[in-house]
N, C-alpha and C. Protein backbone atom coordinates (compact mmCIF):
# COMPACT_ATOMS: atom_id res chain seq x y z
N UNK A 1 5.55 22.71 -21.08
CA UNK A 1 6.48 23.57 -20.39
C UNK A 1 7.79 22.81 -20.21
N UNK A 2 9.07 23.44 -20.29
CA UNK A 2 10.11 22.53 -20.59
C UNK A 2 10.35 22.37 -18.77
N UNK A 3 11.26 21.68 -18.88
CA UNK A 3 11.31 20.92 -17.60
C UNK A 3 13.08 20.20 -17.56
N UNK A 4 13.66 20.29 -15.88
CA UNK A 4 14.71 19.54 -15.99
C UNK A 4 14.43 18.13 -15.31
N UNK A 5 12.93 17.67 -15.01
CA UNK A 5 12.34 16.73 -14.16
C UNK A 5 11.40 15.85 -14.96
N UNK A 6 11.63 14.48 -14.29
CA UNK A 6 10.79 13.53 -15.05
C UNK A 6 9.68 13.74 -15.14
N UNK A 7 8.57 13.27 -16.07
CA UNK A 7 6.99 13.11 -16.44
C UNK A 7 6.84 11.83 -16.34
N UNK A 8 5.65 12.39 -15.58
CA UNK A 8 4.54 10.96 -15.56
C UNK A 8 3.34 11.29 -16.07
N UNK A 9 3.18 10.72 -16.86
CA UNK A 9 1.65 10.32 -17.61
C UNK A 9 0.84 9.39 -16.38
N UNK A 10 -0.34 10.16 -16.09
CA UNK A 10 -1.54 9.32 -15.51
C UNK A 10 -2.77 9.63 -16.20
N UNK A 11 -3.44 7.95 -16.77
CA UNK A 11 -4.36 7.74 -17.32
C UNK A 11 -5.92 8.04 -16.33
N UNK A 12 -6.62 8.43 -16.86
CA UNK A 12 -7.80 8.81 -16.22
C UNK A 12 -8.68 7.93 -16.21
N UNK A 13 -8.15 6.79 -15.04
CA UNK A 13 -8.77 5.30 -14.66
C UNK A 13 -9.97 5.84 -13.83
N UNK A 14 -11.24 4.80 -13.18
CA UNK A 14 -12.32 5.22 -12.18
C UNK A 14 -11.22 5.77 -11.16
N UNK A 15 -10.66 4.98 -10.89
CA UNK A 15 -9.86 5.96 -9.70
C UNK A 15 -9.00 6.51 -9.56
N UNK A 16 -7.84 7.26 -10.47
CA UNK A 16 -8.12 8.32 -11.02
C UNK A 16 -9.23 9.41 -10.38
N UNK A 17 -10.24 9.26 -11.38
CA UNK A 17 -11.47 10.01 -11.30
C UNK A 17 -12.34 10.51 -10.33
N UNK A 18 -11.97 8.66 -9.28
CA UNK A 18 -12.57 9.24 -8.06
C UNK A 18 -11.88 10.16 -7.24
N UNK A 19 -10.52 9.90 -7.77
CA UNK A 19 -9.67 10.48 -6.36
C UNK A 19 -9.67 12.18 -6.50
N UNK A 20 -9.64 12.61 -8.24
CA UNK A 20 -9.96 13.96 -8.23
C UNK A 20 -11.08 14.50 -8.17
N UNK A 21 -12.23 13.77 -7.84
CA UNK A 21 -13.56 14.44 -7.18
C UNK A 21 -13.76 14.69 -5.89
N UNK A 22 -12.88 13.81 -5.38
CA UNK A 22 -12.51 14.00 -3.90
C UNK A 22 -11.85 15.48 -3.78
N UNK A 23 -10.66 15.38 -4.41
CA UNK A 23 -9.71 16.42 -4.30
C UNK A 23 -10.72 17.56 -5.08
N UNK A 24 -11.57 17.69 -5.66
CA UNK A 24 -12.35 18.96 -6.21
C UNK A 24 -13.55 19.16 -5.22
N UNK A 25 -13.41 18.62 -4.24
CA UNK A 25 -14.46 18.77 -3.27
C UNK A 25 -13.46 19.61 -1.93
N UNK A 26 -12.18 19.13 -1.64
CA UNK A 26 -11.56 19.56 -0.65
C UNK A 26 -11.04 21.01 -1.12
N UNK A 27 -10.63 20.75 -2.32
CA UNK A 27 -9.66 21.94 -3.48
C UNK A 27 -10.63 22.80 -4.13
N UNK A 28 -12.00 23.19 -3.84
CA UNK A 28 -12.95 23.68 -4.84
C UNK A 28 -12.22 25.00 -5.48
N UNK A 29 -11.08 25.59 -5.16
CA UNK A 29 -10.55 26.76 -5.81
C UNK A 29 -9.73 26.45 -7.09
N UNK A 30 -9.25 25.08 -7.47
CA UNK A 30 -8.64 24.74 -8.36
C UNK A 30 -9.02 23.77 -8.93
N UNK A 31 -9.28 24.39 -10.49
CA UNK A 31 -9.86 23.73 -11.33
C UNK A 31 -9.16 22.89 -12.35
N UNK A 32 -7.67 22.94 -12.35
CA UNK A 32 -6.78 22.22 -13.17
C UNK A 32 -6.33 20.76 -12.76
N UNK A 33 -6.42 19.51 -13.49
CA UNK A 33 -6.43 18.25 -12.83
C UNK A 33 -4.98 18.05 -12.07
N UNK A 34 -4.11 18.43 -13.15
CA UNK A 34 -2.73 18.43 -12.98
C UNK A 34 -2.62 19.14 -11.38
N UNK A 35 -2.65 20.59 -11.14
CA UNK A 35 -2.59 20.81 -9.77
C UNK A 35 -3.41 20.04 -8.39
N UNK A 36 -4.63 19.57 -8.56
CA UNK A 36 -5.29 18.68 -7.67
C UNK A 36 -3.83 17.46 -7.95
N UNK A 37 -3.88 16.60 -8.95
CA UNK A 37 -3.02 15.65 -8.58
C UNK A 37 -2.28 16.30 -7.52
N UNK A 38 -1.00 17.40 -8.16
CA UNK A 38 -0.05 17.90 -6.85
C UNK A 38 -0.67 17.70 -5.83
N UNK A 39 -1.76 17.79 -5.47
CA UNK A 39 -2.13 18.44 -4.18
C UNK A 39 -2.33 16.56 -3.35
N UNK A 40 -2.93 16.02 -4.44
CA UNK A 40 -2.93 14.41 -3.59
C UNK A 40 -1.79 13.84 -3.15
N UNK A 41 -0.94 13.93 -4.31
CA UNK A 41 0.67 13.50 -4.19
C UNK A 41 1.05 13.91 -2.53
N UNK A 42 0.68 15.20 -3.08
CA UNK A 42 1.55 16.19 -1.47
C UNK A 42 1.12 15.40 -0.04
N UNK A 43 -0.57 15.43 0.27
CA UNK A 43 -1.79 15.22 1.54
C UNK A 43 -1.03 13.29 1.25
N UNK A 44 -0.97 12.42 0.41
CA UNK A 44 -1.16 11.33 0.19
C UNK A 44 0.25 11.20 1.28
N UNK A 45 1.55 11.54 0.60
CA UNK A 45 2.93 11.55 1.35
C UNK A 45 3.01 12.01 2.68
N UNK A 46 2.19 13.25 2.92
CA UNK A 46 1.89 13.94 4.63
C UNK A 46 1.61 12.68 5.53
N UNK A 47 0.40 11.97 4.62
CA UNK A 47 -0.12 10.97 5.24
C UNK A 47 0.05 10.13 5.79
N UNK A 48 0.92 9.64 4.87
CA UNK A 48 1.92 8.13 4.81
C UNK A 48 2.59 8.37 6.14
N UNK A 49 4.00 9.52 6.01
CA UNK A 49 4.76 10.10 6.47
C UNK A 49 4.51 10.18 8.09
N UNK A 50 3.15 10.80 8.72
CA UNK A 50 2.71 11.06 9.56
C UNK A 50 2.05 9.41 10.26
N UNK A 51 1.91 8.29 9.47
CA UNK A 51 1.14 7.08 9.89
C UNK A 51 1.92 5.92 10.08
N UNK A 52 3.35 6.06 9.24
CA UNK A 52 4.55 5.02 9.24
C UNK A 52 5.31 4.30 10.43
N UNK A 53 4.68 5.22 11.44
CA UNK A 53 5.39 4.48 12.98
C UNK A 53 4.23 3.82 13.46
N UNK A 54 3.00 4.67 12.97
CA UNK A 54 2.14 3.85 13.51
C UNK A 54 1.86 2.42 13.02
N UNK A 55 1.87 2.41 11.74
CA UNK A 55 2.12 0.82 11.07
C UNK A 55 2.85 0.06 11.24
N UNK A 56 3.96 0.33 11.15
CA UNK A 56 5.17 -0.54 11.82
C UNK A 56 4.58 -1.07 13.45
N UNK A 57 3.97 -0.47 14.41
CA UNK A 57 3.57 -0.57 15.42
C UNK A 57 2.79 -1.92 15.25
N UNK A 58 1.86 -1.39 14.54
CA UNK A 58 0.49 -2.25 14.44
C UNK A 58 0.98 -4.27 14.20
N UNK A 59 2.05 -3.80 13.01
CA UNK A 59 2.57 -4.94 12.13
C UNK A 59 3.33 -5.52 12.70
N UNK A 60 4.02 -5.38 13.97
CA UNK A 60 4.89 -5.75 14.95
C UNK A 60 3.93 -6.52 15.88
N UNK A 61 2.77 -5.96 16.04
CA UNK A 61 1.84 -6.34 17.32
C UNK A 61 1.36 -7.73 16.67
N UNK A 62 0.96 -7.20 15.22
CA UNK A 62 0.54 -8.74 14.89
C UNK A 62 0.98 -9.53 14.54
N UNK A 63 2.73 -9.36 14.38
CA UNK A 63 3.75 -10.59 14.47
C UNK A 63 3.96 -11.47 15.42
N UNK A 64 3.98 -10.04 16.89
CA UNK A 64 4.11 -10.95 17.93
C UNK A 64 2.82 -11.75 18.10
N UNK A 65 1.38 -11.57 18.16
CA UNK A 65 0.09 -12.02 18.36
C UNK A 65 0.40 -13.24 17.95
N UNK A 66 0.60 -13.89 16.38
CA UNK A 66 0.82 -14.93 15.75
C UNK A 66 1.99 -16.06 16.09
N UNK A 67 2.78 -15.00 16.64
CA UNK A 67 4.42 -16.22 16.74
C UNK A 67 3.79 -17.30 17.37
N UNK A 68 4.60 -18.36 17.08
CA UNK A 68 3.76 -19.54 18.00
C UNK A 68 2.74 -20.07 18.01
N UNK A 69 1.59 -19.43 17.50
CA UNK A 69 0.22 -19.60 17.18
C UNK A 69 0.31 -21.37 16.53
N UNK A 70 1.05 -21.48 15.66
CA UNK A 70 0.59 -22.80 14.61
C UNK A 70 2.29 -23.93 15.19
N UNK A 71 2.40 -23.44 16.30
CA UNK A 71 4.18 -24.27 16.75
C UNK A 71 3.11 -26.05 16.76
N UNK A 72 4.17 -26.73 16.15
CA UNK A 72 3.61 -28.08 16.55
C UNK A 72 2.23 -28.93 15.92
N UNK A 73 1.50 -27.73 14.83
CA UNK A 73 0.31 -28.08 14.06
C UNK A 73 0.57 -29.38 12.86
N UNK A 74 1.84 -29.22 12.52
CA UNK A 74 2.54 -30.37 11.24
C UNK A 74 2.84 -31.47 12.30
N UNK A 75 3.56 -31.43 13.34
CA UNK A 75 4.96 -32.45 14.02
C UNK A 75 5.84 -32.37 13.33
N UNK A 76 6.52 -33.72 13.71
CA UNK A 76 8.19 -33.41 13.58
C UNK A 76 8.34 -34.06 12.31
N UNK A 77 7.40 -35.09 11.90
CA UNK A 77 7.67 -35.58 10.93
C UNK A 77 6.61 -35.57 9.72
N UNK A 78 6.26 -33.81 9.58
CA UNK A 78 5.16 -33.67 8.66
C UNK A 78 6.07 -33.49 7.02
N UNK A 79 7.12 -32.98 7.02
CA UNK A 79 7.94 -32.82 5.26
C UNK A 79 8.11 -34.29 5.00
N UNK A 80 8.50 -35.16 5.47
CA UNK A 80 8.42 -36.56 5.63
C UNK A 80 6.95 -37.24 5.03
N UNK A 81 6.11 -36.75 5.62
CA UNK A 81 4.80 -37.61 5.33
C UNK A 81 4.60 -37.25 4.29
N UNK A 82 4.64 -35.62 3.56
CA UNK A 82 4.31 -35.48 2.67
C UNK A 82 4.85 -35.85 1.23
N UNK A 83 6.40 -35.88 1.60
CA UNK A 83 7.44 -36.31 0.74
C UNK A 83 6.80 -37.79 0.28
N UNK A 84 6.43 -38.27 0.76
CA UNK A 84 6.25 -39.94 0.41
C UNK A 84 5.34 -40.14 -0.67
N UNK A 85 5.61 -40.62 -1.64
CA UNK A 85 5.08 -41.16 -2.83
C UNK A 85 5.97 -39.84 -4.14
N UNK A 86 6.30 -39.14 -3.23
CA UNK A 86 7.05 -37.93 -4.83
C UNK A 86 8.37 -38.69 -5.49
N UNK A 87 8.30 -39.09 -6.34
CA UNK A 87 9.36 -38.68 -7.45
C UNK A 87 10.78 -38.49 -7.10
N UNK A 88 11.49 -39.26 -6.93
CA UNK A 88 12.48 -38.41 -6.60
C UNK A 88 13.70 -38.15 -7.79
């Protein structure tokens, strides 16, 4: 069908495969692979879309958790110790 929009070719990897058995289990009215894809594309982006503050949240929490965690594990003069015997 002609088109003014890019194509993507997707190879029918295990997953792939799994993901449209999934989607032929949720989608049982549509039997064309091409429309299930649409339909993952679409639920996959909802998904994202709807979870993105919450990640950022999460990924913030475990920045702060860590800061500091390893302060002082080298000392002051650990690039030093290691430097010694390299090449210069």
């Amino acid at each position: 069908m002609p088109t003014k929009h890019p194509r993507t070719n997707i190879t029918h990897t295990p997953q792939v495969a799994r993901a449209l058995d999934v989607a032929r289990r949720r989608w049982p009215e549509e039997e064309r692979d091409s429309a299930l894809i649409l339909l993952l594309l679409e639920e996959g982006a909802r998904a994202l879309e709807e979870h993105a503050d919450e990640g950022d949240a999460r990924r913030a929490q475990r920045l702060r958790s860590l800061a500091g965690r390893y302060s002082g594990v080298y000392g002051d003069d650990y690039l030093e110790r290691v430097r010694e015997g390299w090449d210069e």
